[in-house]
N, C-alpha and C. Protein backbone atom coordinates (compact mmCIF):
# COMPACT_ATOMS: atom_id res chain seq x y z
N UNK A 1 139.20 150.63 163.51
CA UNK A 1 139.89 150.29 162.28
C UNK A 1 140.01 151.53 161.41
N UNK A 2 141.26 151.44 160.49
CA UNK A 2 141.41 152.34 159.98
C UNK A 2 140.54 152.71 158.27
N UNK A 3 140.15 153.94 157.90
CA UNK A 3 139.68 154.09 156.64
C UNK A 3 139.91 153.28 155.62
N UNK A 4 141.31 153.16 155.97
CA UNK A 4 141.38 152.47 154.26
C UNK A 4 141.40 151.15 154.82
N UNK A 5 141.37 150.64 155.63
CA UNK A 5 140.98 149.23 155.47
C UNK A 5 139.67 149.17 155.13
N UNK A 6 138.78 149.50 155.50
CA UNK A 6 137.06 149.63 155.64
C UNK A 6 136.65 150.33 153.80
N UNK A 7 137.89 151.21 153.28
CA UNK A 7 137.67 151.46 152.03
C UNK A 7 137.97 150.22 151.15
N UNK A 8 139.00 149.52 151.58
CA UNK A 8 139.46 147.89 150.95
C UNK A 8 138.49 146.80 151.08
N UNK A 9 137.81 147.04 152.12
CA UNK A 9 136.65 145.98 152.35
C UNK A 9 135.62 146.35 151.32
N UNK A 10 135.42 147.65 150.99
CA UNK A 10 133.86 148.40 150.40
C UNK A 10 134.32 147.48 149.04
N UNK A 11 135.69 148.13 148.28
CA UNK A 11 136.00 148.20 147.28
C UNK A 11 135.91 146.58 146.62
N UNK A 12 136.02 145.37 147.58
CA UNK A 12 136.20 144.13 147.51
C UNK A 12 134.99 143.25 147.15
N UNK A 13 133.94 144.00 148.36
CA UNK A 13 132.52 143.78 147.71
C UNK A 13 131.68 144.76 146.57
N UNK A 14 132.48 145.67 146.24
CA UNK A 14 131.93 145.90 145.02
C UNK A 14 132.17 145.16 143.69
N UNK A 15 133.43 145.05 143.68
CA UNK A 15 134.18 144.10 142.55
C UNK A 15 133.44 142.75 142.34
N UNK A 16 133.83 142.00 143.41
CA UNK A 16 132.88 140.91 143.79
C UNK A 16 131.53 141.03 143.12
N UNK A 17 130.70 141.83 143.45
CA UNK A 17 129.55 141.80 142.91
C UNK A 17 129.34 142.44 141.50
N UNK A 18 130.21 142.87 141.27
CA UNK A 18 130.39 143.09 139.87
C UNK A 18 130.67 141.56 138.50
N UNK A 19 131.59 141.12 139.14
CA UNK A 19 132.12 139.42 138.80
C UNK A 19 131.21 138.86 138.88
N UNK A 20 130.29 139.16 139.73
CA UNK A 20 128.92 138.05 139.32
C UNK A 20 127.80 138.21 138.60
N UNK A 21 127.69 139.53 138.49
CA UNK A 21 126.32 140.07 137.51
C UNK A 21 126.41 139.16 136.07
N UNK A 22 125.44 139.02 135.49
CA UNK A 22 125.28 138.40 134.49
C UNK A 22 125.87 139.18 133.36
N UNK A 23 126.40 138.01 132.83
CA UNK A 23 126.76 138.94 131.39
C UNK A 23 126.05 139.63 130.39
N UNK A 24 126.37 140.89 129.62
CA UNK A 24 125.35 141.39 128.84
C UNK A 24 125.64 141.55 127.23
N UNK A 25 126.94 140.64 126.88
CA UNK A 25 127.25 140.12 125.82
C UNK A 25 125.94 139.00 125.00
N UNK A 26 126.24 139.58 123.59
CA UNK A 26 125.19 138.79 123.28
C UNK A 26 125.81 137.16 123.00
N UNK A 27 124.61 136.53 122.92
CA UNK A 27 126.15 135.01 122.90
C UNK A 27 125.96 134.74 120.70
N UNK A 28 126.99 133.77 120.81
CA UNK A 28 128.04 134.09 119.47
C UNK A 28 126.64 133.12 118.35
N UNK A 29 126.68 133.62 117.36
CA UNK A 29 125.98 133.15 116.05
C UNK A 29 126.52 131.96 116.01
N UNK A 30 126.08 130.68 115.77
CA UNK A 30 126.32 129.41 115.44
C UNK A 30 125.91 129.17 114.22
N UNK A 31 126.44 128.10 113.41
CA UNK A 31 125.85 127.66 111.85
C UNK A 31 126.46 126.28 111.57
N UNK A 32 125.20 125.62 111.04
CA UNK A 32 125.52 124.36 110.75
C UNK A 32 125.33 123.79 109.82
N UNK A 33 125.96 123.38 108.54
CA UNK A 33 125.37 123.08 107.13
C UNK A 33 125.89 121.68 106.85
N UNK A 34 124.74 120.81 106.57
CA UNK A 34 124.95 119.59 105.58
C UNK A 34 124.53 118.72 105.11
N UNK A 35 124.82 118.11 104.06
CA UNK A 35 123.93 117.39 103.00
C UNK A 35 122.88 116.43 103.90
N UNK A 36 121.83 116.82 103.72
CA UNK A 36 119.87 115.70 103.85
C UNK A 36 120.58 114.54 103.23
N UNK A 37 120.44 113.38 103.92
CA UNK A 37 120.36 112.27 103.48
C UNK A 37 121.29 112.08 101.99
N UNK A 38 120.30 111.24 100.82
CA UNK A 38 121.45 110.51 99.73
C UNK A 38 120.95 111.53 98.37
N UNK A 39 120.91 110.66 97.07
CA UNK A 39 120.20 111.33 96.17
C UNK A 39 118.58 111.09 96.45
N UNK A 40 118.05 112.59 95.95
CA UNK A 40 116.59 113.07 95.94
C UNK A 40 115.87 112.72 94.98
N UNK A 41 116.47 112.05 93.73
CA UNK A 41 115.69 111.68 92.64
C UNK A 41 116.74 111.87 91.28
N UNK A 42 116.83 111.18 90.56
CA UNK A 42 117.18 111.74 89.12
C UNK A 42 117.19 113.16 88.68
N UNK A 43 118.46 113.99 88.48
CA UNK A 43 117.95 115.10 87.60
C UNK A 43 118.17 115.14 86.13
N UNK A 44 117.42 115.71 85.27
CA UNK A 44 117.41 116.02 83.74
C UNK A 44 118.16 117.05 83.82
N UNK A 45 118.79 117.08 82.21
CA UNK A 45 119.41 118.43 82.21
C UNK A 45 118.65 119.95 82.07
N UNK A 46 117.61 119.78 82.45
CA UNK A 46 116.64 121.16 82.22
C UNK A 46 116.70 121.69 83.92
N UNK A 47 117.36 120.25 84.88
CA UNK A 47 117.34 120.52 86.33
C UNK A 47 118.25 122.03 86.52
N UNK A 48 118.90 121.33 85.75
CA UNK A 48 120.35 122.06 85.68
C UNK A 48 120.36 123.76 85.91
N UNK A 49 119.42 124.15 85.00
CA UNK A 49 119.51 126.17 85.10
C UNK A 49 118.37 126.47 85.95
N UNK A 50 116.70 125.30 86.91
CA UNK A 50 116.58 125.56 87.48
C UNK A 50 116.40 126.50 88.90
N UNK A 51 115.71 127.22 89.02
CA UNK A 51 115.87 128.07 90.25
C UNK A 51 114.73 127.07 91.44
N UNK A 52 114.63 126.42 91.61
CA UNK A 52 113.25 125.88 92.20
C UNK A 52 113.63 125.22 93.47
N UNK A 53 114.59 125.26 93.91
CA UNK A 53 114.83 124.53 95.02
C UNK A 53 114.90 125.09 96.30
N UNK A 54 115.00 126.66 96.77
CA UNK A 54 115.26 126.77 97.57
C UNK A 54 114.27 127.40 98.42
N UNK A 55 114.26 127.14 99.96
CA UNK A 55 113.51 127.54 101.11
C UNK A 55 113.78 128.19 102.30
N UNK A 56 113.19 129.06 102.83
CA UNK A 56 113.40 129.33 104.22
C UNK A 56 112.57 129.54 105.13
N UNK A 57 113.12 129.27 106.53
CA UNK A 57 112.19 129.83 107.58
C UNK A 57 113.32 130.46 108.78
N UNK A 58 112.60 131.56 109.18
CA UNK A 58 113.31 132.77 110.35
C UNK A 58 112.32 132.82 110.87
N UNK A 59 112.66 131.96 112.19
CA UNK A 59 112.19 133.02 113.34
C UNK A 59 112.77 133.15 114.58
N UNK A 60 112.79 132.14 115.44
CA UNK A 60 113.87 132.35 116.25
C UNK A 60 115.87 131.96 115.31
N UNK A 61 115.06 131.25 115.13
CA UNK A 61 116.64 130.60 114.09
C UNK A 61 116.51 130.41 112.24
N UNK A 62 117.10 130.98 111.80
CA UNK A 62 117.45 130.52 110.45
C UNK A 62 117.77 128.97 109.81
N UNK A 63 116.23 128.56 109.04
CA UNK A 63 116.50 127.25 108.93
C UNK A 63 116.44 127.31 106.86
N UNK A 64 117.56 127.43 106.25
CA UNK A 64 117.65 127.00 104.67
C UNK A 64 117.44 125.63 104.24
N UNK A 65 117.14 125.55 103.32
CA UNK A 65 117.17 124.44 102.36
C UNK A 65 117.27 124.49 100.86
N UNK A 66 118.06 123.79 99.98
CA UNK A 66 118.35 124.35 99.03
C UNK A 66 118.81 123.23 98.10
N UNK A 67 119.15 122.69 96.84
CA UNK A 67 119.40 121.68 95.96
C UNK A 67 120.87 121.70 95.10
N UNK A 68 121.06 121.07 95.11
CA UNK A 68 122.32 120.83 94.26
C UNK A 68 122.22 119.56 93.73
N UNK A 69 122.34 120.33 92.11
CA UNK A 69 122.75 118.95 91.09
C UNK A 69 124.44 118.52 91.06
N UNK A 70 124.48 116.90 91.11
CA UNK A 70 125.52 116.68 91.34
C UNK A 70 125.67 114.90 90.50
N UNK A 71 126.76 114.42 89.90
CA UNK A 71 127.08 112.87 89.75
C UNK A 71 126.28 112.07 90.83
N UNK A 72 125.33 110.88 90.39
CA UNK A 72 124.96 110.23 91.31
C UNK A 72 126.01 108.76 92.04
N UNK A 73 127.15 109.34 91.84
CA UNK A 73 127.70 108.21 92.33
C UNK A 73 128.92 108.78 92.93
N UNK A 74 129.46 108.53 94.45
CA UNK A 74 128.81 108.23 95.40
C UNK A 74 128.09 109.38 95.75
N UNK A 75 126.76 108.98 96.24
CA UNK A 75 125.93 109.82 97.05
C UNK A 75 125.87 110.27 98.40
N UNK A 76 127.01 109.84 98.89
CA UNK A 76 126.69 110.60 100.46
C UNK A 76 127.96 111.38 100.43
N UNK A 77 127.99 111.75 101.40
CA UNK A 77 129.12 112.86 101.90
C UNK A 77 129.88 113.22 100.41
N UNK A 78 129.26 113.87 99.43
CA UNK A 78 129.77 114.21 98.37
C UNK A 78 130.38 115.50 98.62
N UNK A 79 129.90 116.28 99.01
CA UNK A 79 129.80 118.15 99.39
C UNK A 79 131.21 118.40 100.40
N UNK A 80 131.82 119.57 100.27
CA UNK A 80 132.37 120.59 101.51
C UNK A 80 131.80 121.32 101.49
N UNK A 81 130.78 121.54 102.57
CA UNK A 81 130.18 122.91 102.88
C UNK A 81 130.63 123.84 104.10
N UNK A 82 130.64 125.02 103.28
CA UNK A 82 131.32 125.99 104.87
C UNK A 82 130.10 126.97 104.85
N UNK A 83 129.95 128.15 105.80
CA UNK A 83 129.49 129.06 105.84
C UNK A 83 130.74 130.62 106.34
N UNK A 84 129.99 131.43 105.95
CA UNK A 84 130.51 132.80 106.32
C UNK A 84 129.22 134.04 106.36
N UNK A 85 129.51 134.76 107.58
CA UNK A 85 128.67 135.84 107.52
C UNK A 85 129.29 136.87 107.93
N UNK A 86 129.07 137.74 106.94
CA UNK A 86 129.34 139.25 107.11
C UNK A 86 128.61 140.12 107.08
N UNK A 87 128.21 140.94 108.15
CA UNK A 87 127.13 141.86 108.53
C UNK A 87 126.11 140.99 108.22
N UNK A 88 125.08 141.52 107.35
CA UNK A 88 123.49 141.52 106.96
C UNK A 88 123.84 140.46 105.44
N UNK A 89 124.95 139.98 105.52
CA UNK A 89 125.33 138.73 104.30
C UNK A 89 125.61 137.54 104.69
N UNK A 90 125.37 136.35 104.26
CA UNK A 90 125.54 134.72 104.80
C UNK A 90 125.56 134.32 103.15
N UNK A 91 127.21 133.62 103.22
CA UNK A 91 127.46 133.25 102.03
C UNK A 91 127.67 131.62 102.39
N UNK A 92 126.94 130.65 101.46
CA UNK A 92 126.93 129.04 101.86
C UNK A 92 127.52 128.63 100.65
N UNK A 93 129.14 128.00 100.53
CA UNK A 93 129.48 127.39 99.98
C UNK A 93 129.83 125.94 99.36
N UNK A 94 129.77 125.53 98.48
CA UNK A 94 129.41 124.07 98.45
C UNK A 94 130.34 123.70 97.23
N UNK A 95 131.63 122.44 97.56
CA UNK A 95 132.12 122.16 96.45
C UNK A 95 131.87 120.82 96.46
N UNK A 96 131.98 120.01 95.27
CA UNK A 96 131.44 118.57 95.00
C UNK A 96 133.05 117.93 95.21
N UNK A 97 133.21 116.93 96.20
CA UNK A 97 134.66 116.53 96.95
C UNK A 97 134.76 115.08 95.58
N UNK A 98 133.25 114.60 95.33
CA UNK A 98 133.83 113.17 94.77
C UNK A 98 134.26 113.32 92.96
N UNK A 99 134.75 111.94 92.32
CA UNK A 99 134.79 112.31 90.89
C UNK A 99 133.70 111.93 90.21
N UNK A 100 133.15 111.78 88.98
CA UNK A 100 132.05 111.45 88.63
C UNK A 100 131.92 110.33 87.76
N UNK A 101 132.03 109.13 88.87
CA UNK A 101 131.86 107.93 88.72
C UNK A 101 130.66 107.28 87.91
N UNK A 102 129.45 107.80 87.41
CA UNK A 102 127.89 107.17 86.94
C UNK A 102 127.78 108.37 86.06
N UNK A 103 127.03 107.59 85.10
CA UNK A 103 126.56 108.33 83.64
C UNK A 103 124.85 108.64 84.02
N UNK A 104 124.79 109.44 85.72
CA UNK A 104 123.68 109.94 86.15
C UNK A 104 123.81 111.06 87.08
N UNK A 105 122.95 111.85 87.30
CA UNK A 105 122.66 112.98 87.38
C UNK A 105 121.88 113.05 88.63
N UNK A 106 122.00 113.82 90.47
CA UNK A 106 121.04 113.24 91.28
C UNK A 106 121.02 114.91 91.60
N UNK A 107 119.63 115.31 92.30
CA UNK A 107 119.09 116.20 93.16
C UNK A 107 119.74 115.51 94.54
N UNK A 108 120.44 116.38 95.25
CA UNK A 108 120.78 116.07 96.57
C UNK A 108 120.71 118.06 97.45
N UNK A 109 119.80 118.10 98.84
CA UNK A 109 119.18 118.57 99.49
C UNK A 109 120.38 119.63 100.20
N UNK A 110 120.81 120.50 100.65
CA UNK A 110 122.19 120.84 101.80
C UNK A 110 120.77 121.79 102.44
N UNK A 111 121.24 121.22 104.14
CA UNK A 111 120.16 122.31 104.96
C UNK A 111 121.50 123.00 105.81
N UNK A 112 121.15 124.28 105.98
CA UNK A 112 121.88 125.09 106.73
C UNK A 112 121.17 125.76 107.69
N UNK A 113 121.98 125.70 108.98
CA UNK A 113 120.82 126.17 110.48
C UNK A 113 121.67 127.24 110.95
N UNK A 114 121.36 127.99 111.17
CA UNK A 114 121.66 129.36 112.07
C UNK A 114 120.68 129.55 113.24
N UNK A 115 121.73 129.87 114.27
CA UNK A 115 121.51 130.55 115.57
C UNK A 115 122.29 131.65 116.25
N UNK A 116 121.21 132.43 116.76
CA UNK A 116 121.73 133.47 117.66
C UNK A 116 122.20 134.76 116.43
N UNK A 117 121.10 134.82 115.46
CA UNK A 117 121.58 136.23 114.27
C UNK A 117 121.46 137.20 114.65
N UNK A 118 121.83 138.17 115.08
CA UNK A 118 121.36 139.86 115.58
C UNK A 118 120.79 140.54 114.90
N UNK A 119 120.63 140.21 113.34
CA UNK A 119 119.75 141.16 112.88
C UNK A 119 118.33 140.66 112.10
N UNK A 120 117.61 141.16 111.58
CA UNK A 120 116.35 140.67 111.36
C UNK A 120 116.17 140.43 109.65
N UNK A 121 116.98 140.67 109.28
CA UNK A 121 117.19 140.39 107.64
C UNK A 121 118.68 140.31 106.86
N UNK A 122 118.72 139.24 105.93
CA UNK A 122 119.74 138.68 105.44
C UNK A 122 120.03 138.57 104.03
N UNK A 123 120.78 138.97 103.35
CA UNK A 123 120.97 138.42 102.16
C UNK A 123 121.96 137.19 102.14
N UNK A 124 121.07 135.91 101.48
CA UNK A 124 121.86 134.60 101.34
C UNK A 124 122.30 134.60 99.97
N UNK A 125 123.51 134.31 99.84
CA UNK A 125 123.72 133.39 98.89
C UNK A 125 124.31 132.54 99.14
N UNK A 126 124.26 131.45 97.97
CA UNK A 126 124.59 130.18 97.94
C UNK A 126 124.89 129.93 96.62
N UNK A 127 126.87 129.68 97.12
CA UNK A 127 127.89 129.20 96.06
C UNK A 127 127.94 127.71 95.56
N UNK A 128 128.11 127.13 94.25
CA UNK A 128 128.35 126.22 93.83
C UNK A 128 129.12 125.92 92.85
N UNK A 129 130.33 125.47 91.97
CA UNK A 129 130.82 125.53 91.21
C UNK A 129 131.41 126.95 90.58
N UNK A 130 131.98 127.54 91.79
CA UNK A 130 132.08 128.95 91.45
C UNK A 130 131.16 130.11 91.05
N UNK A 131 130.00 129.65 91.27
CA UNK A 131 129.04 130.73 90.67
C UNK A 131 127.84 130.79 91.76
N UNK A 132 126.99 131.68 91.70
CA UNK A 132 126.25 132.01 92.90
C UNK A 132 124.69 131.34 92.30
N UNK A 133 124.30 130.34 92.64
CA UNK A 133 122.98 129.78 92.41
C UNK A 133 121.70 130.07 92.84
N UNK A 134 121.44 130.84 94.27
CA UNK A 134 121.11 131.38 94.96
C UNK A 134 120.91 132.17 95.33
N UNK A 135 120.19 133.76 95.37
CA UNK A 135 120.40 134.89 95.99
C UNK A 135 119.51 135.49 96.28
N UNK A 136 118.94 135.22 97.58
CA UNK A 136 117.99 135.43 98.12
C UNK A 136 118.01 136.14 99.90
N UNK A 137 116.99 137.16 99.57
CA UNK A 137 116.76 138.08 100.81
C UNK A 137 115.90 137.23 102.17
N UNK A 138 116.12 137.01 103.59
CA UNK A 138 115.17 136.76 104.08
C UNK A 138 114.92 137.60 105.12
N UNK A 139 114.19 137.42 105.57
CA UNK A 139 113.77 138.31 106.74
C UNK A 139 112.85 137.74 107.62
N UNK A 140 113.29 137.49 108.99
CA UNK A 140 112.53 137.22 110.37
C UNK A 140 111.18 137.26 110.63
N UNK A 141 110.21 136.35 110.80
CA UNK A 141 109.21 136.10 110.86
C UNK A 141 108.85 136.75 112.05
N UNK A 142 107.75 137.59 112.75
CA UNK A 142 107.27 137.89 113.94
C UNK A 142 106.51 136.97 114.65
């Protein structure tokens, strides 16, 4: 047989085995944000300028938690929450979808989950009513 057939054969199982090696892409950041359950309790208006609500944990995955005062009526699916991350930034936005039906005031919870972050520290914030309520550094637990 001739060279270049035997070079067509080489070249076929190289490719081939190239197509199968595992990929060495990292796989894609996921995020998932949304309102805990109903209202958390009554808030006062002192709730209001509050900083006290928010939490985190990093370690394999980014797990937030965080409060929003809002009309207690209706209480569920009140929120649009999105996320966005840019570089070493994760911005969590939150607008109130319902009108404000009750002459009350509720603490309601938004958890946001991240997976697959590439880097080991983050600045969060977290939008509400146009203004940033939130702004907090975290960084990856060992």
């Amino acid at each position: 047989m001739s060279r270049v057939f035997w070079f067509g054969v080489l070249a076929c199982l190289i490719l081939s085995l190239l197509a199968c090696s595992e990929s060495t892409t990292k796989p894609k950041t996921e995020s998932l944000v949304y309102q805990v359950g109903r209202c958390q309790g009554s808030a006062g208006i002192t709730a209001l300028g509050e900083d006290s609500c928010f939490t985190a944990t990093f370690t394999q995955n980014l797990l937030i938690d965080f409060c929003l005062v809002a009309n207690c009526c209706p209480d569920t699916n009140r929120f649009v929450l999105n996320t966005l991350i840019n570089s070493d930034t994760i911005l969590i936005t939150a607008a109130d979808t319902a009108a404000s039906l009750c002459r009350c005031l509720c603490d309601y919870t938004v958890r946001a989950e991240f997976q697959n972050l590439p880097l080991s520290q983050y600045l969060v914030l977290c939008s509400y009513k146009d203004s940033i309520i939130y702004r907090e550094i975290v960084t990856r637990e060992n």
